[in-house]
C-alpha atoms as a PDB file:
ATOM      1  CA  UNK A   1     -17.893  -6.719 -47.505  1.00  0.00           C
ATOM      2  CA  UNK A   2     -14.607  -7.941 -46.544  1.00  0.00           C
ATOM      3  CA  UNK A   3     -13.474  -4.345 -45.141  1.00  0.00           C
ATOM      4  CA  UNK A   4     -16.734  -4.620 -43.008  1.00  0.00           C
ATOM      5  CA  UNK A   5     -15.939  -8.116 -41.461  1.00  0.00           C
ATOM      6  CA  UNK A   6     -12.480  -6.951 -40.501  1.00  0.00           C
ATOM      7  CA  UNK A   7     -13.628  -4.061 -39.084  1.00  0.00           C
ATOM      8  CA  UNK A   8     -16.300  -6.016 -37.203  1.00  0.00           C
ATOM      9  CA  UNK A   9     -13.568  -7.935 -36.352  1.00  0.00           C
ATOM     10  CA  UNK A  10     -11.291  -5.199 -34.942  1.00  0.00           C
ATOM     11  CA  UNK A  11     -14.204  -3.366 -33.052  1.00  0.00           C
ATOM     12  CA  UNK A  12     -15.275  -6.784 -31.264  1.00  0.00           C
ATOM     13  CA  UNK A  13     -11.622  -7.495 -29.953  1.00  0.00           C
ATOM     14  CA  UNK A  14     -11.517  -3.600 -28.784  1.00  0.00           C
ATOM     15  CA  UNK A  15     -14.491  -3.931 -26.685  1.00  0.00           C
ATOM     16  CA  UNK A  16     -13.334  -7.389 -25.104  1.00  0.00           C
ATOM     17  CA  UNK A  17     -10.055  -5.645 -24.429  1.00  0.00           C
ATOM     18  CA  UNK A  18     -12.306  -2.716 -23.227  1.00  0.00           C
ATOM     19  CA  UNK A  19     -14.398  -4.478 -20.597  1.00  0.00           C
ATOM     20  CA  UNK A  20     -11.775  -6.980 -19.628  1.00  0.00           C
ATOM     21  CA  UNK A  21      -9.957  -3.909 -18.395  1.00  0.00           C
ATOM     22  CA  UNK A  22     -12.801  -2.400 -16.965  1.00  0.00           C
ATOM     23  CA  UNK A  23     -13.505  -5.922 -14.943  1.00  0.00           C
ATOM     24  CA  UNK A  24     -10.241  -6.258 -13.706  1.00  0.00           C
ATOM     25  CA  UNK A  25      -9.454  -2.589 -12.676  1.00  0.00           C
ATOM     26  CA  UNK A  26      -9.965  -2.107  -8.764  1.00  0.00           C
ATOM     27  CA  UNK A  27      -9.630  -5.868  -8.045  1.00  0.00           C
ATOM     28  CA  UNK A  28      -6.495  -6.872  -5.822  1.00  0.00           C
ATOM     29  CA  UNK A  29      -4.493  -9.546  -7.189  1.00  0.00           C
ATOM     30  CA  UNK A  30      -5.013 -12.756  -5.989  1.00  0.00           C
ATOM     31  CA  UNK A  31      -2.454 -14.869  -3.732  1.00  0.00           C
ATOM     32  CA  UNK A  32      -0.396 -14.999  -0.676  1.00  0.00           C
ATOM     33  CA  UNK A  33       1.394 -11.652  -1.928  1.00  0.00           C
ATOM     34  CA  UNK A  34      -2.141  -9.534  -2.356  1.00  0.00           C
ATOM     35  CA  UNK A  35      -1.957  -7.400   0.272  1.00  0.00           C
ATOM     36  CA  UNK A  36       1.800  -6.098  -0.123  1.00  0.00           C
ATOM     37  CA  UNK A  37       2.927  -3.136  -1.585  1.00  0.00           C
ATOM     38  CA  UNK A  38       5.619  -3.148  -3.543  1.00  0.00           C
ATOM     39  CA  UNK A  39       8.195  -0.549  -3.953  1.00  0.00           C
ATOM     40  CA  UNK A  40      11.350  -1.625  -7.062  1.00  0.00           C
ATOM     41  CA  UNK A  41      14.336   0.978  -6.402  1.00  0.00           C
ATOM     42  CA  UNK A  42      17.549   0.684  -8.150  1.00  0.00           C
ATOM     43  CA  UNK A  43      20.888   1.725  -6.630  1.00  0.00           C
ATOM     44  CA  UNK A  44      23.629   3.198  -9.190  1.00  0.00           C
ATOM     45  CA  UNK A  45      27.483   3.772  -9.165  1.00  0.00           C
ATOM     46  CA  UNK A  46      26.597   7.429  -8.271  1.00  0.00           C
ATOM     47  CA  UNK A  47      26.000   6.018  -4.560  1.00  0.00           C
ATOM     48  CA  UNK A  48      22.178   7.161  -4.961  1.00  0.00           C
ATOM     49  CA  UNK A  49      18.516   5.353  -4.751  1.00  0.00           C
ATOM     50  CA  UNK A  50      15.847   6.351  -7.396  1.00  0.00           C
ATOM     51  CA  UNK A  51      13.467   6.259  -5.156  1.00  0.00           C
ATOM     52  CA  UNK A  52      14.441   8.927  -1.865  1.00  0.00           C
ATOM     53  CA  UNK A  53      10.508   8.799  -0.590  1.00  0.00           C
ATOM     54  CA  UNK A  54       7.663   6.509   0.589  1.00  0.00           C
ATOM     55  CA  UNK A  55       4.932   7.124   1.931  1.00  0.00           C
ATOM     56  CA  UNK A  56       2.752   4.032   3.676  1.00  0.00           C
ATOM     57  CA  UNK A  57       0.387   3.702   6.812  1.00  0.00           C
ATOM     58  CA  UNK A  58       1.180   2.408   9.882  1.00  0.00           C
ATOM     59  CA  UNK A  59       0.982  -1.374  10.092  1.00  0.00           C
ATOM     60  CA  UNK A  60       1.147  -1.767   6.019  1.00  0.00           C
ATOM     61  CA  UNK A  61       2.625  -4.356   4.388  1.00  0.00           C
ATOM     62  CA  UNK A  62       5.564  -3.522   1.505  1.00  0.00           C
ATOM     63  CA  UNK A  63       7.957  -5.137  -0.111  1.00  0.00           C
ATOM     64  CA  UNK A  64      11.138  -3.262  -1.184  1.00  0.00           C
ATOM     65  CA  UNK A  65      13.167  -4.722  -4.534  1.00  0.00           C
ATOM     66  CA  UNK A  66      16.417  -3.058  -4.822  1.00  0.00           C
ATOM     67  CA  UNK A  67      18.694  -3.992  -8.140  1.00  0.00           C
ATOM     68  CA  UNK A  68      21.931  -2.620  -8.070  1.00  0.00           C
ATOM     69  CA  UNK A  69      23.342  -0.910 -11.397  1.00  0.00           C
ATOM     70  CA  UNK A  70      26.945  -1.498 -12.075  1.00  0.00           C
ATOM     71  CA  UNK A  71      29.969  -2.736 -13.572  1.00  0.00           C
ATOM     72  CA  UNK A  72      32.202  -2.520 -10.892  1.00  0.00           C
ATOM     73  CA  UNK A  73      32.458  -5.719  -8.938  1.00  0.00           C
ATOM     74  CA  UNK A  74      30.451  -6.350  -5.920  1.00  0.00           C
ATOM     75  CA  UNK A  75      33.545  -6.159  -3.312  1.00  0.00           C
ATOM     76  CA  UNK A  76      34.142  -2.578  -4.398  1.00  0.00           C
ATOM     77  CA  UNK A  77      30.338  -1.901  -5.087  1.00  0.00           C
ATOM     78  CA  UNK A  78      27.355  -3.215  -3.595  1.00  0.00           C
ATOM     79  CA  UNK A  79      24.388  -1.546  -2.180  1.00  0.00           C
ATOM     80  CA  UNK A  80      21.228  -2.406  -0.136  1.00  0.00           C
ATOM     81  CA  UNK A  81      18.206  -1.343   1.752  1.00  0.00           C
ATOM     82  CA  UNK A  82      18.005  -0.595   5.696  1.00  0.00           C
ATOM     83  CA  UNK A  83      14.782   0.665   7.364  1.00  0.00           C
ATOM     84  CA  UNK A  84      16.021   2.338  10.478  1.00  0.00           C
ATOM     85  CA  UNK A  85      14.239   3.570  13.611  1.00  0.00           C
ATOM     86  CA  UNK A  86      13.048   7.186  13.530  1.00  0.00           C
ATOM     87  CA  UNK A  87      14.991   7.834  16.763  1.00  0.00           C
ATOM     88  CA  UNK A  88      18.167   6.143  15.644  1.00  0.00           C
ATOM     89  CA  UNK A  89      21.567   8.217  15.445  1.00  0.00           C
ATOM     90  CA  UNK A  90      22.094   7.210  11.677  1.00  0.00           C
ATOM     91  CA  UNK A  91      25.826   8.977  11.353  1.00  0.00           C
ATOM     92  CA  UNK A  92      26.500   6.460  14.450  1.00  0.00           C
ATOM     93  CA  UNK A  93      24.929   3.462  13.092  1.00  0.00           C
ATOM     94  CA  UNK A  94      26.678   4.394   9.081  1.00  0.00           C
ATOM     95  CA  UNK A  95      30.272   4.587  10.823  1.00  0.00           C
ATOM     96  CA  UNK A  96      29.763   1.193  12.779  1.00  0.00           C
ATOM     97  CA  UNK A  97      28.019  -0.329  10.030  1.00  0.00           C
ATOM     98  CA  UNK A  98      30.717   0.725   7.653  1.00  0.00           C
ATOM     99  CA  UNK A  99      33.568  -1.935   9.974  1.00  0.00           C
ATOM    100  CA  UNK A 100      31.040  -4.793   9.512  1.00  0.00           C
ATOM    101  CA  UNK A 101      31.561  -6.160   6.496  1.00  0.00           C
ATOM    102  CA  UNK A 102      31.437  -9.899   7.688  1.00  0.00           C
ATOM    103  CA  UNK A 103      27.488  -9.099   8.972  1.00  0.00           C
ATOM    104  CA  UNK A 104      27.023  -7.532   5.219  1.00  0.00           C
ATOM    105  CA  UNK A 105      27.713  -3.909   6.957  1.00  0.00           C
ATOM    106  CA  UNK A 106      24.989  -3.752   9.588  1.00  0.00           C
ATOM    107  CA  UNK A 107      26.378  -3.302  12.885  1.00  0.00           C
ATOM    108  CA  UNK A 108      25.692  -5.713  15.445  1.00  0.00           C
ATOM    109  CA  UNK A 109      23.970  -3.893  18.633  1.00  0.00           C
ATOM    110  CA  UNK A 110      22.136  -1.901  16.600  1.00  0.00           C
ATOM    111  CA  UNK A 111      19.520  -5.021  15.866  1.00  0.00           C
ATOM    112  CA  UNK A 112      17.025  -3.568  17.564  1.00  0.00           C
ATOM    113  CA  UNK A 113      16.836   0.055  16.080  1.00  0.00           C
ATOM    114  CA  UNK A 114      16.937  -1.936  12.494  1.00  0.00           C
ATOM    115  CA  UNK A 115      12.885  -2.162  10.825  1.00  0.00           C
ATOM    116  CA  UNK A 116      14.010  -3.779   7.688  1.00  0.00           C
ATOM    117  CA  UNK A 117      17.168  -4.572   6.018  1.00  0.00           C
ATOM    118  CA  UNK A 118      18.084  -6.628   2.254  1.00  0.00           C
ATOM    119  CA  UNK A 119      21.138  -8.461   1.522  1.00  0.00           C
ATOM    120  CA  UNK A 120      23.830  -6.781  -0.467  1.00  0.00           C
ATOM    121  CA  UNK A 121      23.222  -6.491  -4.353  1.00  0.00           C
ATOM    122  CA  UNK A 122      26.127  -6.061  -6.877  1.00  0.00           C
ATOM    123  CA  UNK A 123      25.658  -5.335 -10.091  1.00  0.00           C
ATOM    124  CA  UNK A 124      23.194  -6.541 -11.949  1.00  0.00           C
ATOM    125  CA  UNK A 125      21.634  -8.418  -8.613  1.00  0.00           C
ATOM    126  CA  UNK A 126      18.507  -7.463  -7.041  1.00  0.00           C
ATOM    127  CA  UNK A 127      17.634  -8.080  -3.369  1.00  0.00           C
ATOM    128  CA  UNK A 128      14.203  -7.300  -1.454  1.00  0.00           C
ATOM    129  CA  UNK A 129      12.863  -7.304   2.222  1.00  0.00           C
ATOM    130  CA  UNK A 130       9.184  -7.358   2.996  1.00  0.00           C
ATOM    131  CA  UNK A 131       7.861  -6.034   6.239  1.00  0.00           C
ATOM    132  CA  UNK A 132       5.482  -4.098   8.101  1.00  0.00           C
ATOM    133  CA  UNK A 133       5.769  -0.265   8.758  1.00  0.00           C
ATOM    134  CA  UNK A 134       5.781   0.448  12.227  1.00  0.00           C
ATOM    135  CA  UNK A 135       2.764   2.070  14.060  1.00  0.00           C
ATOM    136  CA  UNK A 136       4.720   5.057  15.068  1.00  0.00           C
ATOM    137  CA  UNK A 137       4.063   7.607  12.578  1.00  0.00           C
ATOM    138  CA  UNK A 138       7.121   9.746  11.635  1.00  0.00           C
ATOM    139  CA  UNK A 139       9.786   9.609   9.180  1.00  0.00           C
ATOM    140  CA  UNK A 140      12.417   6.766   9.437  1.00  0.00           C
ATOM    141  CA  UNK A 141      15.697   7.016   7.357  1.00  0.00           C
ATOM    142  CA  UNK A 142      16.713   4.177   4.783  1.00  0.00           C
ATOM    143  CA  UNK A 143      20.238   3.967   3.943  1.00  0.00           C
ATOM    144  CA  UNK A 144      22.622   1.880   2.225  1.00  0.00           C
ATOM    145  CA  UNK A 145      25.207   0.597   4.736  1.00  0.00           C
ATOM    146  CA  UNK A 146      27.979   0.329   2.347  1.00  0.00           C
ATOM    147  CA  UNK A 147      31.320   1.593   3.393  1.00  0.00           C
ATOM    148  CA  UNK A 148      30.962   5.354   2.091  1.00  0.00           C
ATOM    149  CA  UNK A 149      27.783   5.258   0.442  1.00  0.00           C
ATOM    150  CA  UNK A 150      25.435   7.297   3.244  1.00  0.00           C
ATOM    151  CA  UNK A 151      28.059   9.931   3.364  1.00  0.00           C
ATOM    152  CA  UNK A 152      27.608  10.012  -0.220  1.00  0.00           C
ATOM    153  CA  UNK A 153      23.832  10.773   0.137  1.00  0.00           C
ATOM    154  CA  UNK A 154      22.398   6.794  -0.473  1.00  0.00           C
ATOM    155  CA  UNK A 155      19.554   8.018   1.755  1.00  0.00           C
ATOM    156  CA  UNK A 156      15.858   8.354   1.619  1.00  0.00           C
ATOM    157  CA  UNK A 157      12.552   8.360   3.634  1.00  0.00           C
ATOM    158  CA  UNK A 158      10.218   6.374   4.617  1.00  0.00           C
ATOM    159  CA  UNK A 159       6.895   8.455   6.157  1.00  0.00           C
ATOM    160  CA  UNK A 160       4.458   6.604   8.208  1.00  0.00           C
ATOM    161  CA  UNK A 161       1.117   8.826   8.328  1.00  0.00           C
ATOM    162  CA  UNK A 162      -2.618   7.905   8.011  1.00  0.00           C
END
């Protein structure tokens, strides 16, 4: 009788588990937040993002959380996150970006032709940027501004389709 009760037991916290899952699936989370996408990337001594592709719609919402994984210290190794415009000379915008470490290496005149951008993360430290993906569809470039680090390949893209 005993074996029976617990397996009663088990079966009955199974199904609750069951349905609760069911009840919950397809329902956006609740909050301010609930309509933002978010994308967690991590930047490594290797001068390279995990994550080199997103796709989103034009006008969406996302939020992108870059940590940065390292031991060296930040002033030799730091990394972040810029969105840049699809028609943007990104070699041009690197190089100029790369003398402005006292604007966290993004170039000033180039404001405009910047979508998103984070802070700079060392290691262990995680930054994010939320923002809306432009209407545009196309591919924009996201780099890491860095000194060195987009010549290194810290690059990926970000394609805006329906």
């Amino acid at each position: 009788m005993k074996l029976l009760n617990t397996f009663t037991s088990a079966l009955a916290v199974l199904l609750f588990l069951s349905f609760s899952a069911f009840a919950s699936e397809g329902v956006p989370p609740t909050g301010e937040d609930s309509a933002v996408r978010t994308i967690e990337m991590k930047g490594t001594d290797q001068m390279k993002f995990d994550v080199t592709e997103i796709t989103a719609a034009p006008g969406e919402e996302i939020r992108i959380v870059l940590t940065t994984v390292s031991k060296i210290p930040k002033a030799a190794m730091a990394h972040n996150v810029v969105v840049l415009d699809k028609d943007i000379d990104v070699m041009a915008f690197a190089n100029a970006s790369a003398m402005a470490a006292d604007n966290e290496y993004i170039a000033p005149g180039f404001d405009d032709q910047v979508v998103a951008a984070t802070g700079l993360a060392g290691g262990g430290e995680t930054v994010e940027v939320t923002f809306t993906v432009p209407e545009e569809a196309g591919a924009y470039e996201y780099i890491c501004s860095f000194p060195g680090h987009y010549m290194a390949g810290m690059k990926g893209t970000l394609t805006v389709k329906q």
